[in-house]
C-alpha atoms as a PDB file:
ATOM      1  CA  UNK A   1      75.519 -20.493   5.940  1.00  0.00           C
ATOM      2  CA  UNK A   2      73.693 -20.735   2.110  1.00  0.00           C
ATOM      3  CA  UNK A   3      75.673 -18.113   0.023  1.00  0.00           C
ATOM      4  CA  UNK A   4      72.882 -16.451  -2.616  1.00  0.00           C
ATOM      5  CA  UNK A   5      73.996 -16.330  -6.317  1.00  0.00           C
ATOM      6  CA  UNK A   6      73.941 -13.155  -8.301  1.00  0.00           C
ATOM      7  CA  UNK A   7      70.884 -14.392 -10.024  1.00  0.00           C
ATOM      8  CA  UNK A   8      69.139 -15.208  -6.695  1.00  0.00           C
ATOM      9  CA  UNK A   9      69.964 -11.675  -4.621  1.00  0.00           C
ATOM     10  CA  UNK A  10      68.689  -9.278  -7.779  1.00  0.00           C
ATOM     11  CA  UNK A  11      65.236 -11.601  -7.929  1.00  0.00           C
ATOM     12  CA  UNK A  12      65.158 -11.307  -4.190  1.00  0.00           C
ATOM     13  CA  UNK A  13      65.629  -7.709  -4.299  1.00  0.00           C
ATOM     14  CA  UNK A  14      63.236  -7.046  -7.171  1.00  0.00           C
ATOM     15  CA  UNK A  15      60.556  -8.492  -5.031  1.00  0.00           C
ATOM     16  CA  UNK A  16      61.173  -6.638  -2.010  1.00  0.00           C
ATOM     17  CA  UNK A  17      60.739  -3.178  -4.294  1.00  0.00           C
ATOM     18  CA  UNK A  18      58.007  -4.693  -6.980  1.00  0.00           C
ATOM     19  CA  UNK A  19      54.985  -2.225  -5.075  1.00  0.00           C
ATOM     20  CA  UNK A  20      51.823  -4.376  -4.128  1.00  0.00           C
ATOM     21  CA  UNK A  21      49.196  -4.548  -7.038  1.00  0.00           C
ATOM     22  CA  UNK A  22      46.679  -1.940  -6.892  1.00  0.00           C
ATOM     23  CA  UNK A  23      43.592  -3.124  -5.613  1.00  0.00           C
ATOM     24  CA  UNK A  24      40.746  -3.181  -8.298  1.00  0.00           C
ATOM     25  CA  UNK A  25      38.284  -0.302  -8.884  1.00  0.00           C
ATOM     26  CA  UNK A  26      34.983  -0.920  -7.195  1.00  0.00           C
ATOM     27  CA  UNK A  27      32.941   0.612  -9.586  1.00  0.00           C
ATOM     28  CA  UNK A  28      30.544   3.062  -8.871  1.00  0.00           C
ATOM     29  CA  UNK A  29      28.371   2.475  -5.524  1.00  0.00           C
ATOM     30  CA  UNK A  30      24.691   2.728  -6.181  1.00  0.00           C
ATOM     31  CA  UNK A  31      21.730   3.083  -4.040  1.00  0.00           C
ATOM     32  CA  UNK A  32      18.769   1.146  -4.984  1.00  0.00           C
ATOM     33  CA  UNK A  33      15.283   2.647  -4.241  1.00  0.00           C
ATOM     34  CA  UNK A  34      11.781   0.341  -4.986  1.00  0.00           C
ATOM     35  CA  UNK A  35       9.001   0.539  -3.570  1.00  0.00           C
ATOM     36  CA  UNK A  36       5.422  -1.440  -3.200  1.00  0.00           C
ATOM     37  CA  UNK A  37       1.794  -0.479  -2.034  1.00  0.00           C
ATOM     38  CA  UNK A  38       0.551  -3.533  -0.272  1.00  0.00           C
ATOM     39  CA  UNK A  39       1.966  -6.169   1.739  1.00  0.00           C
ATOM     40  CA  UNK A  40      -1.702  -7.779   1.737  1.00  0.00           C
ATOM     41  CA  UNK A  41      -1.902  -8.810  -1.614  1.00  0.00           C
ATOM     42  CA  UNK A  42       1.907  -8.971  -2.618  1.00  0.00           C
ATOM     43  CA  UNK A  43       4.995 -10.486  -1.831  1.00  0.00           C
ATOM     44  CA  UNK A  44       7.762  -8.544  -0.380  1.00  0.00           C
ATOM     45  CA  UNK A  45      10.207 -10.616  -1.065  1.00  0.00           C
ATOM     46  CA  UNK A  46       9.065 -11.513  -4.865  1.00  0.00           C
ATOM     47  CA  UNK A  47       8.898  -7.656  -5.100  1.00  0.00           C
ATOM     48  CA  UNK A  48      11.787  -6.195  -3.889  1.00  0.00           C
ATOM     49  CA  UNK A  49      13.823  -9.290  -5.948  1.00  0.00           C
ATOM     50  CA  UNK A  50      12.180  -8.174  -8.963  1.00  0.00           C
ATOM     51  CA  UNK A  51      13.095  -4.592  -9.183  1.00  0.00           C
ATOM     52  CA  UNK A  52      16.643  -5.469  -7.288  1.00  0.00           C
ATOM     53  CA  UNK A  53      17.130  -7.705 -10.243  1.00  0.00           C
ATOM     54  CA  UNK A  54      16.628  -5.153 -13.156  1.00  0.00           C
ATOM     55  CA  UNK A  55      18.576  -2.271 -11.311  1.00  0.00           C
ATOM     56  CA  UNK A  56      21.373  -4.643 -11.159  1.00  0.00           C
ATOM     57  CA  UNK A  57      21.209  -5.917 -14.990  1.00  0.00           C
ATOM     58  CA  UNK A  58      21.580  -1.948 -15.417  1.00  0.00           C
ATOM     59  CA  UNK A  59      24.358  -1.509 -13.426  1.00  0.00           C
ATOM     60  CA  UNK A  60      26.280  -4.818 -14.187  1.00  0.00           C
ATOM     61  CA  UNK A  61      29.429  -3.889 -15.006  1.00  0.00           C
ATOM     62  CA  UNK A  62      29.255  -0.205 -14.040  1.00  0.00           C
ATOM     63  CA  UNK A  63      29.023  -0.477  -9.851  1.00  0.00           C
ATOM     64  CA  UNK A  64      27.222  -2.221  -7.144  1.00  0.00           C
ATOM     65  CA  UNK A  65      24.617  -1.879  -4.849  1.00  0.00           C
ATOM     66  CA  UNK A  66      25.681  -0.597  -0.957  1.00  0.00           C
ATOM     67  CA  UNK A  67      22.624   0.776   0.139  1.00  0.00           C
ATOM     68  CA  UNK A  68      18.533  -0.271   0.012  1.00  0.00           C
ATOM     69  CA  UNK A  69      16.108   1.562   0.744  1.00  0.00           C
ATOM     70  CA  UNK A  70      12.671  -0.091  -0.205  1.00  0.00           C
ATOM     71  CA  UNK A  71       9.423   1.555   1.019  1.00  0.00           C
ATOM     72  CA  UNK A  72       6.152  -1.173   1.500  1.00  0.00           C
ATOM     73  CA  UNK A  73       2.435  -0.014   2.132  1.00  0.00           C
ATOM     74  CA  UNK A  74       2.936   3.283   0.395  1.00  0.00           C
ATOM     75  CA  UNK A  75       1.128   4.652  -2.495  1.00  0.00           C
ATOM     76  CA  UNK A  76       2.818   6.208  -5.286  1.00  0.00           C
ATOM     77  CA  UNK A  77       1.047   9.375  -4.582  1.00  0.00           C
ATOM     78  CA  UNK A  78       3.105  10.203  -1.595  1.00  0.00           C
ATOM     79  CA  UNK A  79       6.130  12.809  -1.911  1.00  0.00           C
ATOM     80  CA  UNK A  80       9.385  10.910  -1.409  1.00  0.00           C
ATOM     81  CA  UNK A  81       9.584  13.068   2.388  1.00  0.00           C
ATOM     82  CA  UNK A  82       6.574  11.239   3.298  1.00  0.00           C
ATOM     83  CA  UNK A  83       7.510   7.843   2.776  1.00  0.00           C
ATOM     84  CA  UNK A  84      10.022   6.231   5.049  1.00  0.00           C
ATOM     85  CA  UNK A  85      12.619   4.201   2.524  1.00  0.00           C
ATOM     86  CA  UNK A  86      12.873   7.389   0.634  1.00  0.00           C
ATOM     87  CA  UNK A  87      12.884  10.202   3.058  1.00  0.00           C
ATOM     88  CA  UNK A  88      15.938   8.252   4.280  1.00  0.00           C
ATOM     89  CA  UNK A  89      17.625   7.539   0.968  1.00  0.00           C
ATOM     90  CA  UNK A  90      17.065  11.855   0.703  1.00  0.00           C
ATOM     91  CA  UNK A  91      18.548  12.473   4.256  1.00  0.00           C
ATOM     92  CA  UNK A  92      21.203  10.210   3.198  1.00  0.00           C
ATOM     93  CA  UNK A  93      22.584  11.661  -0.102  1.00  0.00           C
ATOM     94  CA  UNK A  94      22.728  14.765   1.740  1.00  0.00           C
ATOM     95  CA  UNK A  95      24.640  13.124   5.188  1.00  0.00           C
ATOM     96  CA  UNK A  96      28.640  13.788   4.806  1.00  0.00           C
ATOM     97  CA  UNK A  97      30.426  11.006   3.785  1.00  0.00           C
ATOM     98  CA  UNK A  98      27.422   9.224   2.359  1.00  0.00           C
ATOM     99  CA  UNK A  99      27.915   5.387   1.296  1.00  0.00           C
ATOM    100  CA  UNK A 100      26.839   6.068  -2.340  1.00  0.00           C
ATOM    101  CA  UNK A 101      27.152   8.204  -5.086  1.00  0.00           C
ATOM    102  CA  UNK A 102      24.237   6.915  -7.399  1.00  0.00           C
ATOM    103  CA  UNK A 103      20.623   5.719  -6.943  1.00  0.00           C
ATOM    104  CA  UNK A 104      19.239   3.337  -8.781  1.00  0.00           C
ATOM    105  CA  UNK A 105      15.953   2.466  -9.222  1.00  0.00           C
ATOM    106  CA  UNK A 106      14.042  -0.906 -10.872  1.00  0.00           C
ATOM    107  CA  UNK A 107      11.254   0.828 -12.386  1.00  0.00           C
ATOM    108  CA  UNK A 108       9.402   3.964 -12.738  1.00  0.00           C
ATOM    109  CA  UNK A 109       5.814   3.280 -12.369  1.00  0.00           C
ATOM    110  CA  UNK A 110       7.230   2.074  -8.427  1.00  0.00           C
ATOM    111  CA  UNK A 111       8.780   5.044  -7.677  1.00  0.00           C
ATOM    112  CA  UNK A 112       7.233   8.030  -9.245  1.00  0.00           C
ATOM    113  CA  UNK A 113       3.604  10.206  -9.505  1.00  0.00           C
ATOM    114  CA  UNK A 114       2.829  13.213 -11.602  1.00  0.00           C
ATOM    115  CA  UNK A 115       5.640  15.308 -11.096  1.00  0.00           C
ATOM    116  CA  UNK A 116       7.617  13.917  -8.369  1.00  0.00           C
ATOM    117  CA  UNK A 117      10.588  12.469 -10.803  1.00  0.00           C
ATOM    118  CA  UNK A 118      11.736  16.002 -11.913  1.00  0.00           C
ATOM    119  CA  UNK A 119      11.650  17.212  -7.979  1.00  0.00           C
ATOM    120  CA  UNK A 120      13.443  14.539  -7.117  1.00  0.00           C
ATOM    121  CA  UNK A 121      16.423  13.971  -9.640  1.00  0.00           C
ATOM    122  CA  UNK A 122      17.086  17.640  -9.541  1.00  0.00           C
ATOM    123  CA  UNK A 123      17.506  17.297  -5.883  1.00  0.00           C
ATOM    124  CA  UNK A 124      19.694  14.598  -5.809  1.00  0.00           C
ATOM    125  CA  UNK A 125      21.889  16.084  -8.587  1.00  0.00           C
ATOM    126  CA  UNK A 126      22.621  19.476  -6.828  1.00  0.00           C
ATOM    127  CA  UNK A 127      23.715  16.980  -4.176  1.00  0.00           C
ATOM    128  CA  UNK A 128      26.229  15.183  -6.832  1.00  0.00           C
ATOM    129  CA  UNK A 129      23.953  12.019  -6.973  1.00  0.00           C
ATOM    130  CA  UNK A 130      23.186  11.085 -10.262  1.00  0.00           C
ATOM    131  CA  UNK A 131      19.936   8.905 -10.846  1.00  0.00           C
ATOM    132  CA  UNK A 132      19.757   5.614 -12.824  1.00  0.00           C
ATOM    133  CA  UNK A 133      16.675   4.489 -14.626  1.00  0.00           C
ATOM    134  CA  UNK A 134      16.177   1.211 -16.563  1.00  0.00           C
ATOM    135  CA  UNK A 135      13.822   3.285 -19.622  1.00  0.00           C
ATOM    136  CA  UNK A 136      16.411   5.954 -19.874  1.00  0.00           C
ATOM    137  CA  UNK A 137      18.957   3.166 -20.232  1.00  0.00           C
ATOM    138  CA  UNK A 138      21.462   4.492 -17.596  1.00  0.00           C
ATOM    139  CA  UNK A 139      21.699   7.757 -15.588  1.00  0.00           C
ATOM    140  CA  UNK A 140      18.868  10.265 -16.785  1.00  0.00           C
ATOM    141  CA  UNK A 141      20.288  13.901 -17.902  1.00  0.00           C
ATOM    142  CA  UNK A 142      17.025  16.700 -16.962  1.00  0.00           C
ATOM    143  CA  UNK A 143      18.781  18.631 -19.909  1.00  0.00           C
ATOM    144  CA  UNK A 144      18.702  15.916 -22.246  1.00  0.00           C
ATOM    145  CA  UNK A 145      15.753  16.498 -24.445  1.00  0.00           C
ATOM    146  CA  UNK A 146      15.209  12.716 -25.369  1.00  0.00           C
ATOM    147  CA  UNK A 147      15.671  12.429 -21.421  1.00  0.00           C
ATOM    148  CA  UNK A 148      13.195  15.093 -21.268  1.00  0.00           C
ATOM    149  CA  UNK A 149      10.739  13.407 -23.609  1.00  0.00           C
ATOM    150  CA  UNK A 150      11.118  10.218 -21.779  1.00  0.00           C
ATOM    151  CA  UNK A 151       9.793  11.546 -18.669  1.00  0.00           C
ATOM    152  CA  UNK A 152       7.097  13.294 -19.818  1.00  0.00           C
ATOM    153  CA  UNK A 153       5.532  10.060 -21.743  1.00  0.00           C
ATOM    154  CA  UNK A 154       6.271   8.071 -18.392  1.00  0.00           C
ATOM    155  CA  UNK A 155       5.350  10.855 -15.949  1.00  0.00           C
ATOM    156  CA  UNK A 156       1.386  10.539 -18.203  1.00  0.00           C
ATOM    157  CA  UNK A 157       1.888   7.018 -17.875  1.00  0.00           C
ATOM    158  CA  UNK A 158       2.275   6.120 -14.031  1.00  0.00           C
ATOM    159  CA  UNK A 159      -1.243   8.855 -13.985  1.00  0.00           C
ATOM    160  CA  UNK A 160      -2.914   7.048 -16.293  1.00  0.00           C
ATOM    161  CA  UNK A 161      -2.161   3.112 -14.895  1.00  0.00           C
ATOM    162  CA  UNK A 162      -3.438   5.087 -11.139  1.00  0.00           C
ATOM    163  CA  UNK A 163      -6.242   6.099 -12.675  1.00  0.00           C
ATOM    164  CA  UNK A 164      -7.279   3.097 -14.698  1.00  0.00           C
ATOM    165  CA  UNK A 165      -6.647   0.895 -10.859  1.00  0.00           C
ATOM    166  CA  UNK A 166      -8.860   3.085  -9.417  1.00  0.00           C
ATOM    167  CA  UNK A 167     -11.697   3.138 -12.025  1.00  0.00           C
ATOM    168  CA  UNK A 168     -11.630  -0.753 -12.602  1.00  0.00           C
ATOM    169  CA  UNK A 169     -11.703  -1.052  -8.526  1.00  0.00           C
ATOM    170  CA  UNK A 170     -15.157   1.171  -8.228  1.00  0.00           C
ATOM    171  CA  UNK A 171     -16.771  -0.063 -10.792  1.00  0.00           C
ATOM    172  CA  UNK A 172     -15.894  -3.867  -9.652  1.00  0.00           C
ATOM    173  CA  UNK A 173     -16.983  -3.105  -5.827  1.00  0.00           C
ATOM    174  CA  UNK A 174     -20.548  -1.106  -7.257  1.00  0.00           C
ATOM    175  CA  UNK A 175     -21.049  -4.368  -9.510  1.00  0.00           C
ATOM    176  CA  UNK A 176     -21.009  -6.479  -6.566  1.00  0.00           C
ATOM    177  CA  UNK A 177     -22.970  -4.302  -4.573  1.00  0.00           C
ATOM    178  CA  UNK A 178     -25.670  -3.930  -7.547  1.00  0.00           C
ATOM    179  CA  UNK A 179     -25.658  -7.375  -8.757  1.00  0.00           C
ATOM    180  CA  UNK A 180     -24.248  -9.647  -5.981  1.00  0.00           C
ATOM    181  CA  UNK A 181     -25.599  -8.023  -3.691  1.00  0.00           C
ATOM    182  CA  UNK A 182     -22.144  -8.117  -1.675  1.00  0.00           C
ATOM    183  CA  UNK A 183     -21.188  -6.572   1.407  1.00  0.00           C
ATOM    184  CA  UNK A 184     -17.659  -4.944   0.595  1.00  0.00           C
ATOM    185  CA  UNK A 185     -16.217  -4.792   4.192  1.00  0.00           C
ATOM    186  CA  UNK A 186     -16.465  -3.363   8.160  1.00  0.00           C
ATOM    187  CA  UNK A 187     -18.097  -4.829  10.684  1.00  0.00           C
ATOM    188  CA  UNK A 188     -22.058  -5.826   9.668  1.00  0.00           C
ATOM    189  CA  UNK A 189     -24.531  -2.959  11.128  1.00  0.00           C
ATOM    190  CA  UNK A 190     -25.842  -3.751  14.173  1.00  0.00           C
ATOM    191  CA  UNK A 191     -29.341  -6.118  13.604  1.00  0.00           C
ATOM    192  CA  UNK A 192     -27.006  -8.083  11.211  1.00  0.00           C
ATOM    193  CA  UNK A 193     -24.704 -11.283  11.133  1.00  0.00           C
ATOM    194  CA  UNK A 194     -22.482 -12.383   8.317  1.00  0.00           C
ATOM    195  CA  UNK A 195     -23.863 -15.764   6.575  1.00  0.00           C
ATOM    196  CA  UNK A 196     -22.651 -17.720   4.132  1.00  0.00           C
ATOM    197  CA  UNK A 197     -23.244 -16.893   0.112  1.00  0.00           C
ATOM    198  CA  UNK A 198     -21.855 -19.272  -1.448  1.00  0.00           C
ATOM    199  CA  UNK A 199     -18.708 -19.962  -3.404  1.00  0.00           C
ATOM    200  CA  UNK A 200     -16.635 -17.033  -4.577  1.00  0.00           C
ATOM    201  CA  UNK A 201     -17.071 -15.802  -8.126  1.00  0.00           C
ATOM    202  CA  UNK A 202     -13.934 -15.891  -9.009  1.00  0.00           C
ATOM    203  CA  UNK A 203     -12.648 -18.953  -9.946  1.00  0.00           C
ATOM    204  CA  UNK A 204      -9.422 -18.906  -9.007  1.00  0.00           C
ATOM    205  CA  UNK A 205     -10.375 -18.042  -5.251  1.00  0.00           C
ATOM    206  CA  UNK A 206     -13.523 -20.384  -5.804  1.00  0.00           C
ATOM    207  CA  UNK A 207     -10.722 -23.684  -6.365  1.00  0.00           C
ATOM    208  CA  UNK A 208      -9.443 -23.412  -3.175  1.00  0.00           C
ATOM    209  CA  UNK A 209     -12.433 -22.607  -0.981  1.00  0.00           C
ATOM    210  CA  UNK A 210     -12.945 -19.063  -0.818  1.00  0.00           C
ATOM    211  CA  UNK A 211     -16.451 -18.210   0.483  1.00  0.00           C
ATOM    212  CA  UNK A 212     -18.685 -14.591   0.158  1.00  0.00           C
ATOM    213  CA  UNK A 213     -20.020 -13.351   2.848  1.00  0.00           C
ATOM    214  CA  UNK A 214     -23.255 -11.881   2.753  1.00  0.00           C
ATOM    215  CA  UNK A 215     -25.602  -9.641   5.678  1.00  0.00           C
ATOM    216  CA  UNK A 216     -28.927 -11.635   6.972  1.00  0.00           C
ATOM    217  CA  UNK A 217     -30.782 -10.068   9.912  1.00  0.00           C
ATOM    218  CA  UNK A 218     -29.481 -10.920  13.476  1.00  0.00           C
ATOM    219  CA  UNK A 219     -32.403 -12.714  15.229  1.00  0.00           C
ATOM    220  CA  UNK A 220     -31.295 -11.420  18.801  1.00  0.00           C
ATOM    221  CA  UNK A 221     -30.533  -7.796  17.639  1.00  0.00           C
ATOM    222  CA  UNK A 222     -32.937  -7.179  14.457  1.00  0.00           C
ATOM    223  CA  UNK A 223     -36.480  -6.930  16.314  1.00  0.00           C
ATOM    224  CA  UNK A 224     -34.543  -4.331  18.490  1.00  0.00           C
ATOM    225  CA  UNK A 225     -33.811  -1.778  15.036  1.00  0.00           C
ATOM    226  CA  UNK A 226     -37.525  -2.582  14.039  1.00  0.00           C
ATOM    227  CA  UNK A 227     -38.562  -1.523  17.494  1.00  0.00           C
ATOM    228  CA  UNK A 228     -36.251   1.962  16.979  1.00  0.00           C
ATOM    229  CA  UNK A 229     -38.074   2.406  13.645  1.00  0.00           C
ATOM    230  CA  UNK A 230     -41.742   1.798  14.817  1.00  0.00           C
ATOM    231  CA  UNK A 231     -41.251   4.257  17.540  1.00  0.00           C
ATOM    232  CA  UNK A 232     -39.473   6.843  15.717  1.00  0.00           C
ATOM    233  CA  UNK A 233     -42.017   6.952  13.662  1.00  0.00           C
ATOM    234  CA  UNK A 234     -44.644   7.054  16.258  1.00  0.00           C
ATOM    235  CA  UNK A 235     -42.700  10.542  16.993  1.00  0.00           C
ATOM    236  CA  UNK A 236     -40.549   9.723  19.800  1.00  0.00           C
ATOM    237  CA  UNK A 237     -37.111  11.552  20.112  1.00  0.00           C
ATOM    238  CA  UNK A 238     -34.310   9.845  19.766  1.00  0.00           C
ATOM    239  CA  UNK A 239     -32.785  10.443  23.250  1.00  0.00           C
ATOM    240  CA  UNK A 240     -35.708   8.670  24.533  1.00  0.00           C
ATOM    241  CA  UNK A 241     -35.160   5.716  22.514  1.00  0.00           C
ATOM    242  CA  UNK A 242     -31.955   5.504  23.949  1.00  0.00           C
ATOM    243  CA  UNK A 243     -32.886   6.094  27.533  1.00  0.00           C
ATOM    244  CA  UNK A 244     -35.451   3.151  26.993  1.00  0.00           C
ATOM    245  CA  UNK A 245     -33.002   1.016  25.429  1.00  0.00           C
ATOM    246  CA  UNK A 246     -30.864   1.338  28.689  1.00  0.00           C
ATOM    247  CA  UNK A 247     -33.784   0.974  31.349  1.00  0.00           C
ATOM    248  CA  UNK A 248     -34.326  -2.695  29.460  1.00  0.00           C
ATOM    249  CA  UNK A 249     -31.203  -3.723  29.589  1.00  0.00           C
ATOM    250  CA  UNK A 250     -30.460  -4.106  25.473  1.00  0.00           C
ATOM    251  CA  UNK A 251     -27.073  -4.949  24.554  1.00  0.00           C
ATOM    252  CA  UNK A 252     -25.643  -1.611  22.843  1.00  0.00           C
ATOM    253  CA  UNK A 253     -23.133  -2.362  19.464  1.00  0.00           C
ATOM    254  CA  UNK A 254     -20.018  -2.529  21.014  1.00  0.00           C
ATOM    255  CA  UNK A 255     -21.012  -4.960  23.420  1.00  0.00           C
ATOM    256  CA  UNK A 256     -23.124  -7.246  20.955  1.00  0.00           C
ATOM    257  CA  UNK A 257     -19.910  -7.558  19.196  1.00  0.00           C
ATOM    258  CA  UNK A 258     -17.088  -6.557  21.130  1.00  0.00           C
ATOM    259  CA  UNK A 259     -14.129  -8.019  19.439  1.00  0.00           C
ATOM    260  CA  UNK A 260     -14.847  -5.251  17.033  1.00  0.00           C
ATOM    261  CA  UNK A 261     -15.420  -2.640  19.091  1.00  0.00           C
ATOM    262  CA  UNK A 262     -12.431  -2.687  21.372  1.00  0.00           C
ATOM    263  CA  UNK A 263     -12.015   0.393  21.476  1.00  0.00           C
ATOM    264  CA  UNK A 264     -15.230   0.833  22.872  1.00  0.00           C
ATOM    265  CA  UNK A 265     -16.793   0.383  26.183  1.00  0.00           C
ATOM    266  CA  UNK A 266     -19.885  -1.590  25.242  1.00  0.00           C
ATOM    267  CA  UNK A 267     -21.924   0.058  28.332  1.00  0.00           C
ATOM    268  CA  UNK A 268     -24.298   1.781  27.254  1.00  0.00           C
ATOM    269  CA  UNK A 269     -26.354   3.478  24.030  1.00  0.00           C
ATOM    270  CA  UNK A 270     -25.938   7.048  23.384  1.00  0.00           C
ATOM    271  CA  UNK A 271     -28.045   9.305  21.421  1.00  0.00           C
ATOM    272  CA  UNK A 272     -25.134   9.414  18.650  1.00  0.00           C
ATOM    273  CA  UNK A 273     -25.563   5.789  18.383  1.00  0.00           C
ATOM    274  CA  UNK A 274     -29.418   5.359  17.601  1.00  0.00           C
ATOM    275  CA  UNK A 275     -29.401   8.453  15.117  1.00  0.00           C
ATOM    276  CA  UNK A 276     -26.527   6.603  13.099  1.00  0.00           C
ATOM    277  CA  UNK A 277     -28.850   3.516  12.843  1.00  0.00           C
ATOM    278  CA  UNK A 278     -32.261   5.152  12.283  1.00  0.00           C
ATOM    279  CA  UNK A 279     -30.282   7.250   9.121  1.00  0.00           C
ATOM    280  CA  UNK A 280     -28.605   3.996   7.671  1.00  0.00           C
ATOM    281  CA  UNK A 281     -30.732   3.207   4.844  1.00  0.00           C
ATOM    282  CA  UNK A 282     -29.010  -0.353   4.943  1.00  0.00           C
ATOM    283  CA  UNK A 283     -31.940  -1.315   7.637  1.00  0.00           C
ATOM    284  CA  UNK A 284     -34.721  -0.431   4.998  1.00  0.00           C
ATOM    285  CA  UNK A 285     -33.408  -3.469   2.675  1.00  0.00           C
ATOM    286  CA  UNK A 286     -31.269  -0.992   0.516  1.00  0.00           C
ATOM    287  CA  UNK A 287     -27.189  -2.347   0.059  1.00  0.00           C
ATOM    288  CA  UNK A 288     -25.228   1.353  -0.444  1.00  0.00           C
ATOM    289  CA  UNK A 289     -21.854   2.058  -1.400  1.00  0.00           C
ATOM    290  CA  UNK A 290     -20.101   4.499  -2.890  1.00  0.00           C
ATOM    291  CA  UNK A 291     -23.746   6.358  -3.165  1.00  0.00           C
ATOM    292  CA  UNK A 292     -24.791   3.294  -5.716  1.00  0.00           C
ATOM    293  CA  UNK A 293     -27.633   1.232  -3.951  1.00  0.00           C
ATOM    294  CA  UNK A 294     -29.474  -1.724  -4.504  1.00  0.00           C
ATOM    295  CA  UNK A 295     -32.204  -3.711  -2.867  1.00  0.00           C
ATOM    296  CA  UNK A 296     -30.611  -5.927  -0.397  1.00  0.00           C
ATOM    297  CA  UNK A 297     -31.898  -9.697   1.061  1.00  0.00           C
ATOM    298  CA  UNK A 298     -33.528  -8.991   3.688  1.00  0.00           C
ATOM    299  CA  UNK A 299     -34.739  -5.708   5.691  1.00  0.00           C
ATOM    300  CA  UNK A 300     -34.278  -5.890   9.199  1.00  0.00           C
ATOM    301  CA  UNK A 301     -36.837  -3.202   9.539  1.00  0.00           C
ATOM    302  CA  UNK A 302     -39.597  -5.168   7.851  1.00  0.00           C
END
């Protein structure tokens, strides 16, 4: 049997008592909150990497990141209850034993309407949450009044970039109503087909083969509209436009094009459905949107 030296039992003995090393502080545990309108025109992935990205560059150092909550196809506009990702990051911070004790979030604009920042942070702070923000440089004090200043100027900001969207949007869509003589979406009117216009202004979409569509009268359908127009104007009433329209056997809407009208029966016209095409002024040769109008190519009523 091996007999220990002095030396050899008190190193022993010191490691038996030396306590185990405390394990290291994990930092503060953040939420992060982001948040994009469309999945149609932007990628979620490149999105939510984005904003992940900058919350973490704010937090390096400080915490991590144990919850997500990122809301996609909601506006701005919406109060946090009414979007998904951020009604649950709300029912969260106020569960028991909740997973973090900070939200961050990437950027403002994302997140936050009018007032909706103050609402919110104030919420989350009776709840012992505290809210991190990139252009406040860390957690955002309500009583602070640089803080205070902050979200004012970015609070005007978010309204005025929703604002500007919207205005460049309608006056874009009336231009190519107006000028291009575009149609801007839907199903065409019945009497009408989608043909092609040509190559799409904008050059970008125009490289890789984007095509307009424009409206030309449907040769099948379009002498039926005239024939609505003639006699309406001969003084018939509408119901027996539709009853005629039935007793000949004329294809109503939804079954001329019923891969757009599935929710539709496609049986028979209804009184609803001639009054609706005798008061579009799209069959006089007249493209409206938005109540702009222009003359269109080609009436279908003649």
């Amino acid at each position: 049997m091996a007999t220990l030296t002095n030396a050899e039992l008190v190193a022993a003995l010191t490691r038996r008592r030396r306590p185990a090393a405390p394990p290291e502080e994990p930092g503060l545990r953040f939420a992060f909150y982001g948040r994009m309108s469309t999945s149609v025109f932007q990628d979620v992935q490149t999105s939510r990497a984005w904003q992940r990205a900058v919350s973490e560059e704010l937090i390096d150092g400080v915490g991590s990141v144990v919850a997500e909550f990122f809301d996609v196809g909601v506006s701005r506009r919406w109060p946090w209850e009414d979007r998904p990702e951020a009604a649950a990051l709300l029912a969260a911070a106020a569960a028991a034993g909740r997973s973090f004790e900070a939200v961050v979030v990437g950027e403002y604009e994302r997140a936050f309407h009018g007032d909706q920042f103050r609402e919110v942070v104030s919420g989350l702070n009776a709840l012992g949450v505290a809210v991190w923000l990139p252009k406040a440089g860390g957690p955002v004090e309500l009583g602070s009044p640089v803080h205070e200043a902050l979200m004012v100027l970015l609070g005007a900001q978010a309204q005025r970039e929703v604002a500007r969207a919207r205005q460049r949007v309608l006056a874009a869509m009336r231009t190519q109503a107006r000028v291009q003589g575009r149609f801007l979406g839907g199903r065409p009117p019945y009497g009408y087909g989608f043909v092609d216009g040509g190559r799409h202004p904008n050059p970008v979409h125009g490289r890789w083969g984007r095509r307009v569509q424009v409206l030309a009268p449907d040769l099948v359908a379009a002498p039926w509209v005239r024939w609505m127009f003639a006699e309406r104007a001969r003084g018939r009433t509408v119901a027996s436009l539709a009853r005629e329209l039935n007793e000949r056997g004329v294809v109503c809407p939804s079954g001329a094009d019923p891969e757009r009208n599935a929710h539709r029966t496609g049986e028979r016209w209804i009184v609803r459905t001639v009054a609706m095409i005798l008061e579009n002024p799209r069959y006089t040769g007249r493209q409206v949107w938005n109540r702009s109008s222009t003359t269109g190519h080609g009436s279908v009523v003649g």
